[in-house]
Protein backbone atom coordinates (compact mmCIF):
# COMPACT_ATOMS: atom_id res chain seq x y z
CA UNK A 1 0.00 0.00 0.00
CA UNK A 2 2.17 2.53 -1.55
CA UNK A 3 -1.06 5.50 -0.34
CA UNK A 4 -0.62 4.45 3.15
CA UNK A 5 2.10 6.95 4.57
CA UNK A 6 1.01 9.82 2.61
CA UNK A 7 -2.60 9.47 3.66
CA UNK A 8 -1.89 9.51 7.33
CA UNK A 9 -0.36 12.92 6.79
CA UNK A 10 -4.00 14.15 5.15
CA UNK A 11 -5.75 12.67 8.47
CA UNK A 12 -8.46 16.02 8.53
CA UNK A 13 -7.84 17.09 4.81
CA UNK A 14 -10.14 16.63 2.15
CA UNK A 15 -9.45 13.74 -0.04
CA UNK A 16 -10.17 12.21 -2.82
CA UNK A 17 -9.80 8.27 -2.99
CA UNK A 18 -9.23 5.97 -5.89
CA UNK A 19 -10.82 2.33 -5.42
CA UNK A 20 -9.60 -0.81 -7.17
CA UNK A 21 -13.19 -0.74 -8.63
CA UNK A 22 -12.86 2.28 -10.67
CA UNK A 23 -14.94 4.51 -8.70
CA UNK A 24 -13.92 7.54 -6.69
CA UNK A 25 -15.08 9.11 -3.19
CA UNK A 26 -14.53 12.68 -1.94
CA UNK A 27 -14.52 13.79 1.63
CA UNK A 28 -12.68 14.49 4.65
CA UNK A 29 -10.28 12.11 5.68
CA UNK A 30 -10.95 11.28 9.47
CA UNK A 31 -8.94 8.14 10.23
CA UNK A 32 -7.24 5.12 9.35
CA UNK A 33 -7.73 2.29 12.18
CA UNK A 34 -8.47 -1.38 12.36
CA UNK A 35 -8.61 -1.92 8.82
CA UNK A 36 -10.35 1.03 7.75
CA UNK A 37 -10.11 4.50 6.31
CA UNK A 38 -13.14 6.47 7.57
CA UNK A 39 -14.18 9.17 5.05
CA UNK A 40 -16.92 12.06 6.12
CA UNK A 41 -18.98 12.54 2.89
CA UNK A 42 -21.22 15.16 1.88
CA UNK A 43 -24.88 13.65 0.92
CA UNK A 44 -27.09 16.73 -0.11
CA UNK A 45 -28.34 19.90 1.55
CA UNK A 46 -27.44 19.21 5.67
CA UNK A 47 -26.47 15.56 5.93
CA UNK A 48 -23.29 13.57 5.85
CA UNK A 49 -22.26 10.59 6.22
CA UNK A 50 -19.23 8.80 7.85
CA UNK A 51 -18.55 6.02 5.62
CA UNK A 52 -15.70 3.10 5.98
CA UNK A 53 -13.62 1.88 3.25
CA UNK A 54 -11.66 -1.66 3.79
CA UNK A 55 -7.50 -0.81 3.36
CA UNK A 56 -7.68 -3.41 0.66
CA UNK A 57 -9.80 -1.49 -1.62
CA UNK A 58 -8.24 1.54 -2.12
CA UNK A 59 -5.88 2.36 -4.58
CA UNK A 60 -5.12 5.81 -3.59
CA UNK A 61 -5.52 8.70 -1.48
CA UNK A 62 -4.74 12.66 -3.13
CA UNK A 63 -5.09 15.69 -1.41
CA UNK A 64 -7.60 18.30 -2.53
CA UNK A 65 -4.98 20.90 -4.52
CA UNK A 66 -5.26 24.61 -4.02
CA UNK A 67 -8.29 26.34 -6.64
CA UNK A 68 -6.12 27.97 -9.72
CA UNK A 69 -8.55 31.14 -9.32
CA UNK A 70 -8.31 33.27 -6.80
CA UNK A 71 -11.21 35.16 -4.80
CA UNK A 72 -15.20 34.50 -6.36
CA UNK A 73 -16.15 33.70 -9.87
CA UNK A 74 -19.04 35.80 -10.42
């Protein structure tokens, strides 16, 4: 697990996280323990959701990087 290391340092970060099944998750990265990475995701309007990936299917964890445009779009 090549992702390990680096994602403990993101522990609190927003993530994004590759799984071996092609799909991708985004949220904040809350902890890796017993077998787990534990992701906070956004559902819609109010509500998240605390979600647990096994170690064994992830592929990768990036960091969020900084927006390329400064200050509001609008």
């Amino acid at each position: 697990m090549s992702w390990y290391s680096k994602a403990l340092g993101l522990v609190g970060q927003p993530v994004g996280v590759s799984l071996m099944n092609g799909q991708g998750v985004t949220g904040v990265l809350c902890s890796i323990t017993g077998g787990n990475l534990v992701l906070q995701e956004y559902l819609y309007q109010s509500q998240f959701a605390t979600k647990q990936y096994p170690l064994n299917t992830i592929q990768d964890v990036n960091s969020f990087p900084g927006c390329s445009t400064p200050g509001p779009l609008f």
